[in-house]
N, C-alpha and C. Protein backbone atom coordinates (compact mmCIF):
# COMPACT_ATOMS: atom_id res chain seq x y z
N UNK A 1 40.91 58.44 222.27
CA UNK A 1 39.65 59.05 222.67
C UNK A 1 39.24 58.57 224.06
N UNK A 2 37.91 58.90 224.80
CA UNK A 2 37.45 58.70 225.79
C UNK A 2 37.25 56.94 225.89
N UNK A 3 37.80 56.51 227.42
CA UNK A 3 36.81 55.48 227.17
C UNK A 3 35.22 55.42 227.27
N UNK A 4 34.78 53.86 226.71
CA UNK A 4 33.48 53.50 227.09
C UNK A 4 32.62 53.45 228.17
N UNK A 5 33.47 53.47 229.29
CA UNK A 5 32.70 53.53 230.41
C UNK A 5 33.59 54.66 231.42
N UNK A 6 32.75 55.72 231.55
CA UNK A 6 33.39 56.84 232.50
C UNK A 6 32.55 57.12 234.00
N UNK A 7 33.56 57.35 234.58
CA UNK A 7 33.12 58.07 236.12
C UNK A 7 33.65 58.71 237.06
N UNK A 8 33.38 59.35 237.59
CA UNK A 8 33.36 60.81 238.27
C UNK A 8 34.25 60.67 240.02
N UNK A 9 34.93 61.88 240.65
CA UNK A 9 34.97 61.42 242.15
C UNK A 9 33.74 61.44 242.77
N UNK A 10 33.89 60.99 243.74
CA UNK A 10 32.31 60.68 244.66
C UNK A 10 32.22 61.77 245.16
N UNK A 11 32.62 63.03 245.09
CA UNK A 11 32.17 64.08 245.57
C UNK A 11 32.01 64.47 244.87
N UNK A 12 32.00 64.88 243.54
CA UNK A 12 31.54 65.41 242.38
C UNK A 12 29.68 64.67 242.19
N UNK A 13 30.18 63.50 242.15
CA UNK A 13 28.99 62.90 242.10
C UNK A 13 27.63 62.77 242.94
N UNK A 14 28.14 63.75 244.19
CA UNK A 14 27.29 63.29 245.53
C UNK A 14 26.94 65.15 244.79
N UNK A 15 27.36 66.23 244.75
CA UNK A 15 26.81 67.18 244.18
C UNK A 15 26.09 67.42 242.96
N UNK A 16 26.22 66.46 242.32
CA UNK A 16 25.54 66.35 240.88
C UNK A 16 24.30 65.83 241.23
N UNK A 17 23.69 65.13 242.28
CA UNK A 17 22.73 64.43 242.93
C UNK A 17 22.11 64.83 243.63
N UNK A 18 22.64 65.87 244.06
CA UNK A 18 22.18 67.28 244.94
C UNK A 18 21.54 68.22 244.08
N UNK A 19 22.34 68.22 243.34
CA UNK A 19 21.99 69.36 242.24
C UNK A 19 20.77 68.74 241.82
N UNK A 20 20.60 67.62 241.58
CA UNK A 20 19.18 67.19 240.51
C UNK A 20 18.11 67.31 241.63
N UNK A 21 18.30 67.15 242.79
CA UNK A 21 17.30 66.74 243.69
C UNK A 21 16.65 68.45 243.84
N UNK A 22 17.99 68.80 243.63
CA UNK A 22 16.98 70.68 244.00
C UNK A 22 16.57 71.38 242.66
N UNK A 23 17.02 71.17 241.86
CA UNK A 23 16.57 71.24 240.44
C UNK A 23 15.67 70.85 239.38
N UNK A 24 16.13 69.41 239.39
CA UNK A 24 15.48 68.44 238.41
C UNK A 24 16.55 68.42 237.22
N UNK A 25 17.77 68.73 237.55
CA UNK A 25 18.83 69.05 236.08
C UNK A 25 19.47 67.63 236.38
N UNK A 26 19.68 66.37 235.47
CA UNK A 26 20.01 65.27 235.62
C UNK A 26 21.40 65.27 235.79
N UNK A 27 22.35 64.21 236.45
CA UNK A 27 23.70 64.33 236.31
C UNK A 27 24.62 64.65 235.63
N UNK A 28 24.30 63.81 234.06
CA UNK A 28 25.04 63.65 232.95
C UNK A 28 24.42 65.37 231.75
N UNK A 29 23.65 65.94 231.90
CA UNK A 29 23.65 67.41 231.63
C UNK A 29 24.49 68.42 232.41
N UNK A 30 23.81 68.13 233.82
CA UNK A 30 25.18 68.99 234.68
C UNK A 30 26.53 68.77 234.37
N UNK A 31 26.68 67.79 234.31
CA UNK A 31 28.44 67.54 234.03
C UNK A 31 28.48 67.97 232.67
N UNK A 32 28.14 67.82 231.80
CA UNK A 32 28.33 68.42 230.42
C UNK A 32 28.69 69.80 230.39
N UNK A 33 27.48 70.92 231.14
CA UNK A 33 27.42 72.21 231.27
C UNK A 33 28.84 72.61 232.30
N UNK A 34 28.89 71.82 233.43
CA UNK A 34 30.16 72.11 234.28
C UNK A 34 31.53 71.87 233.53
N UNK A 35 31.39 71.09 232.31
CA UNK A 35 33.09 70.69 231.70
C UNK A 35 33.22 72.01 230.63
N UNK A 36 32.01 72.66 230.40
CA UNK A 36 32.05 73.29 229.44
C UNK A 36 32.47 75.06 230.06
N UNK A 37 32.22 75.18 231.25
CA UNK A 37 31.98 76.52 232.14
C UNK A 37 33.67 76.21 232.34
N UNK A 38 34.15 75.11 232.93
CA UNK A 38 35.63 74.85 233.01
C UNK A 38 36.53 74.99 232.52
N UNK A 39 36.56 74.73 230.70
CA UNK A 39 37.36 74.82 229.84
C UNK A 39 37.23 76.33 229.26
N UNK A 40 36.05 77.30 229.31
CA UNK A 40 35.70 78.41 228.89
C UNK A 40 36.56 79.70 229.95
N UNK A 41 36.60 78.96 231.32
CA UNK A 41 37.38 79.58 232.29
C UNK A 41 39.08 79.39 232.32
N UNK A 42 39.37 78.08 231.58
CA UNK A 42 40.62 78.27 231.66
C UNK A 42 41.09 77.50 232.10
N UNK A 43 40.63 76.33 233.21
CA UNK A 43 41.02 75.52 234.00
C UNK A 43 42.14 74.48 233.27
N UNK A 44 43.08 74.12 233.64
CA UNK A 44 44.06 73.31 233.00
C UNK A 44 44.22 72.13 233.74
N UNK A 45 44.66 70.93 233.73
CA UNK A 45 44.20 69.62 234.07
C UNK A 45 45.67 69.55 234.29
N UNK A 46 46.29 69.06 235.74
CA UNK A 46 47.82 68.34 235.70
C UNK A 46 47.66 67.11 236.19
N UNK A 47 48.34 66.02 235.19
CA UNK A 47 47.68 64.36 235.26
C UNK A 47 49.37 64.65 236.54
N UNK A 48 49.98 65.28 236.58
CA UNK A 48 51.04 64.78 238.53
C UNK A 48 50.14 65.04 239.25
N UNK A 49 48.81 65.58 239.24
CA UNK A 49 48.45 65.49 240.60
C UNK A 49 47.51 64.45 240.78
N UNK A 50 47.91 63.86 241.94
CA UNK A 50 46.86 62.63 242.77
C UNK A 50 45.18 62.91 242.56
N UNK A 51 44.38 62.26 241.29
CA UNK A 51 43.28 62.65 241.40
C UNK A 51 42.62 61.46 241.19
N UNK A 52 42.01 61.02 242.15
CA UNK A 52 41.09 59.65 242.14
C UNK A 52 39.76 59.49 241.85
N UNK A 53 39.74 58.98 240.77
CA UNK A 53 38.00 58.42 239.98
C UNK A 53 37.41 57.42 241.23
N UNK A 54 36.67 57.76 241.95
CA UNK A 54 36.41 57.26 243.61
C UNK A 54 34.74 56.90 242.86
N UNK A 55 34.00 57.86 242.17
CA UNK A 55 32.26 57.69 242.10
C UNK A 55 32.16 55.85 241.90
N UNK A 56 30.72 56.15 242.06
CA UNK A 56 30.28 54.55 241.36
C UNK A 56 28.66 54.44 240.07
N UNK A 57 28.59 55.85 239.69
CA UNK A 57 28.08 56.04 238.82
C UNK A 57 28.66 56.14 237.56
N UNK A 58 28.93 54.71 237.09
CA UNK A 58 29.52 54.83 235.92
C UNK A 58 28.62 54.53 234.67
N UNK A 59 28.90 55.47 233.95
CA UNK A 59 28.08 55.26 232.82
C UNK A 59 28.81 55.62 231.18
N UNK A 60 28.24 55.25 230.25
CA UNK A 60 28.65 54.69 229.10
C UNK A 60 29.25 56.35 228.34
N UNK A 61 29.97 56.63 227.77
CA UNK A 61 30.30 57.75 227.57
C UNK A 61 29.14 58.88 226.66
N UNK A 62 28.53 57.95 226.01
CA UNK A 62 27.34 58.11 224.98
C UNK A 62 26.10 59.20 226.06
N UNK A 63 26.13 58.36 227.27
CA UNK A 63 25.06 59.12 228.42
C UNK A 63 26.05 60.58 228.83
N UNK A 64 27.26 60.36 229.25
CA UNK A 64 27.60 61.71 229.82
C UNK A 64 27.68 62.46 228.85
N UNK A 65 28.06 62.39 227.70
CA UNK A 65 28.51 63.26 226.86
C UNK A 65 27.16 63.64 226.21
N UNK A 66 26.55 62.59 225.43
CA UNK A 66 25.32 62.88 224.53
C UNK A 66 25.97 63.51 222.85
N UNK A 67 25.26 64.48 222.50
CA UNK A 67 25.45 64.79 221.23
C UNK A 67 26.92 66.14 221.38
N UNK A 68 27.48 66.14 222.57
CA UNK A 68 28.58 67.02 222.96
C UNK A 68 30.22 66.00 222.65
N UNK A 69 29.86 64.76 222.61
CA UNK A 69 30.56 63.61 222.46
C UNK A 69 31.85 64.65 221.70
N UNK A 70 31.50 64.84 220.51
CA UNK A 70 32.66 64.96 219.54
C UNK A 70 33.75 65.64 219.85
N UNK A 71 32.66 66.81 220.28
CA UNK A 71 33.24 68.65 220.94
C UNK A 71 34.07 68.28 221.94
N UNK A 72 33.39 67.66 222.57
CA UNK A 72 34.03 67.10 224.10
C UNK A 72 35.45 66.76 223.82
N UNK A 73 35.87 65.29 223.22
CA UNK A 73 36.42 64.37 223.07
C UNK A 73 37.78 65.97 222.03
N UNK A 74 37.18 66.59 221.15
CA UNK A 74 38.05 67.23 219.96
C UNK A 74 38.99 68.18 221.55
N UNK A 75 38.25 68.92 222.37
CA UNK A 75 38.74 70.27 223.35
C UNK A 75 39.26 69.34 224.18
N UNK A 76 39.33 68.12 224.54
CA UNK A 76 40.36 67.50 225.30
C UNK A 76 41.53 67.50 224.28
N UNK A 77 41.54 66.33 223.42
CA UNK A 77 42.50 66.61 222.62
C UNK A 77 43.27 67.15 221.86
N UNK A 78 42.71 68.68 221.83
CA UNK A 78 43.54 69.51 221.42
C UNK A 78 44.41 70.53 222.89
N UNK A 79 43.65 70.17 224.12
CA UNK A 79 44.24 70.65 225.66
C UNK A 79 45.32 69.84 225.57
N UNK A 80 45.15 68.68 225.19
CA UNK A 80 46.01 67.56 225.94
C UNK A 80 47.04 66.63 225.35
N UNK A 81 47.22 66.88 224.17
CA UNK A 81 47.38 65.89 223.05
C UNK A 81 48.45 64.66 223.41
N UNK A 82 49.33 65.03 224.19
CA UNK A 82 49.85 64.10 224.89
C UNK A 82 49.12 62.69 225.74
N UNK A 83 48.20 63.06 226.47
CA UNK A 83 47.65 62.72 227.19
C UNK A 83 46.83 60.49 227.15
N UNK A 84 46.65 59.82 227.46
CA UNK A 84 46.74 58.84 227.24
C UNK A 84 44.93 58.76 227.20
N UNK A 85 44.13 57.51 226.64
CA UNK A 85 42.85 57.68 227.04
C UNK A 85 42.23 57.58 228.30
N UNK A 86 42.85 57.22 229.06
CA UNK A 86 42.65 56.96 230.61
C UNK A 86 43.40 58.47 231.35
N UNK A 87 44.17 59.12 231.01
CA UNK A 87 44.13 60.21 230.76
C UNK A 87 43.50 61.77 230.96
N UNK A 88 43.13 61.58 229.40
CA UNK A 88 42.01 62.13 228.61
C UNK A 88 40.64 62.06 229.81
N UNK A 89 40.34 61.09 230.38
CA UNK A 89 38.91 60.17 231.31
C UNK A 89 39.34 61.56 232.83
N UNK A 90 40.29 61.27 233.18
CA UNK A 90 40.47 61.90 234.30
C UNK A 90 40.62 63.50 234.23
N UNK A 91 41.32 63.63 233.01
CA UNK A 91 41.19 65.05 232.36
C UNK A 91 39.55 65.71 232.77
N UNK A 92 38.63 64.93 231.95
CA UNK A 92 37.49 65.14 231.73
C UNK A 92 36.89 65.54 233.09
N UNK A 93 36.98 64.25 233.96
CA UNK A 93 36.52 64.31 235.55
C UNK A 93 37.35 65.25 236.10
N UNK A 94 38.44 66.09 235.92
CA UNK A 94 38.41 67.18 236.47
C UNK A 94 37.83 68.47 236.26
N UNK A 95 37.74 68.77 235.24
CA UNK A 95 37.01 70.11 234.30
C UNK A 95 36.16 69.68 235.01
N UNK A 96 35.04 68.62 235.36
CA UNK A 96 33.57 68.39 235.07
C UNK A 96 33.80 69.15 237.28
N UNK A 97 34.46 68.38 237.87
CA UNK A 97 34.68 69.10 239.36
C UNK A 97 34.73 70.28 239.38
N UNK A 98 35.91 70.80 238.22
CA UNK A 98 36.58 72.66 238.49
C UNK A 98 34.92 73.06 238.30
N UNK A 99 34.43 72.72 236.95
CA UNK A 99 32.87 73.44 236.79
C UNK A 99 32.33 73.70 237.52
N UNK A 100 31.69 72.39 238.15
CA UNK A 100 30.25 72.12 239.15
C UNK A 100 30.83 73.14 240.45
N UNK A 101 31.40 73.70 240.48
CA UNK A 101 31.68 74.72 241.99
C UNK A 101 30.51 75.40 241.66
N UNK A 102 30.50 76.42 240.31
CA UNK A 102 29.70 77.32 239.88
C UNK A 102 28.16 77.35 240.27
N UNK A 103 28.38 75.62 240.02
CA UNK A 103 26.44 75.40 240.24
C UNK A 103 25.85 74.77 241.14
N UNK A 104 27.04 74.09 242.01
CA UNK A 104 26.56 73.40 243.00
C UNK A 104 25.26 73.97 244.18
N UNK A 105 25.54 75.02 243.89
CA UNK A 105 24.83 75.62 245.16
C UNK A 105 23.57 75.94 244.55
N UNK A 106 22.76 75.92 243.42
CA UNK A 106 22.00 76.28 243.15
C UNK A 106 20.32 75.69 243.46
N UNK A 107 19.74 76.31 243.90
CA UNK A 107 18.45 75.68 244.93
C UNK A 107 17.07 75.24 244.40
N UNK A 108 17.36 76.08 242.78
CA UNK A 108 15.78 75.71 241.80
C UNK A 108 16.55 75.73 240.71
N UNK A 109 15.51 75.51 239.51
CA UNK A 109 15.78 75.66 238.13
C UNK A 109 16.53 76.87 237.80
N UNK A 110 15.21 77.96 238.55
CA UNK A 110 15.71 79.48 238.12
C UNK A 110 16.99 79.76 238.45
N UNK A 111 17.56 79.47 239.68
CA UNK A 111 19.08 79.47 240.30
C UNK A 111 20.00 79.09 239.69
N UNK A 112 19.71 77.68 239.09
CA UNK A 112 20.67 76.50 238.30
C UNK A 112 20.78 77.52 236.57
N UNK A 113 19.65 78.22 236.17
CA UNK A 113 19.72 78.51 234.80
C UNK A 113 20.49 80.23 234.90
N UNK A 114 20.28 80.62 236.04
CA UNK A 114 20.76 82.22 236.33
C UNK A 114 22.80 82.00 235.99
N UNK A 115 22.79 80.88 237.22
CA UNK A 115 24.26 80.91 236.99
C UNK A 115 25.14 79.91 235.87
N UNK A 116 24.04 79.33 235.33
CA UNK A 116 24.70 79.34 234.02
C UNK A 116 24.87 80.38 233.03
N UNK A 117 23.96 81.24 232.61
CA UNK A 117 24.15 82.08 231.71
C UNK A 117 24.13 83.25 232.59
């Protein structure tokens, strides 16, 4: 499963911070909604490519995930089953990048909630 303590590239993270500042939508929701827009699209995760966990917002998996924990943790592992838990971590931090394209740009609530649904 996931580890205990997860985190993001610093550009993911510097948009998730963006995003809250023009929103008010907190990090660890955005990334939830962005892993979920990711995997619904199709996006597939290749652990050969060079992808570096760079953020320094690391937080406990319990905060990013929340009550999505299970769902989360089950749609990796059934993407990935191979995959190691450190892995699985980077897996995650990519979906949560492929997502946030969708919403990054969004300038209010109304913007942030349009292009989600």
């Amino acid at each position: 499963m996931l580890p205990q303590t997860m985190w993001l590239k610093k550009s993911v993270e510097d948009q998730l911070h963006n995003l809250k500042a023009k929103t008010g939508v907190t990090p660890n929701i955005a990334a939830r909604i962005a892993f979920f827009r990711s995997v619904e699209k199709g996006f597939v995760f290749d652990k050969e490519r060079d992808y570096k966990l760079s953020g320094s917002l690391k937080l406990d998996k319990h905060t990013w995930l929340g009550k999505t924990q299970q769902v989360t943790e089950l749609l990796l592992k059934q993407r990935y089953p191979e995959y190691s838990d450190k892995e699985l971590q980077m897996a995650w931090a990519a979906h949560v990048d492929d997502g946030i394209a969708s919403l990054r740009n969004s300038k209010t609530t109304t913007t942030f909630l349009k292009a989600v649904f």
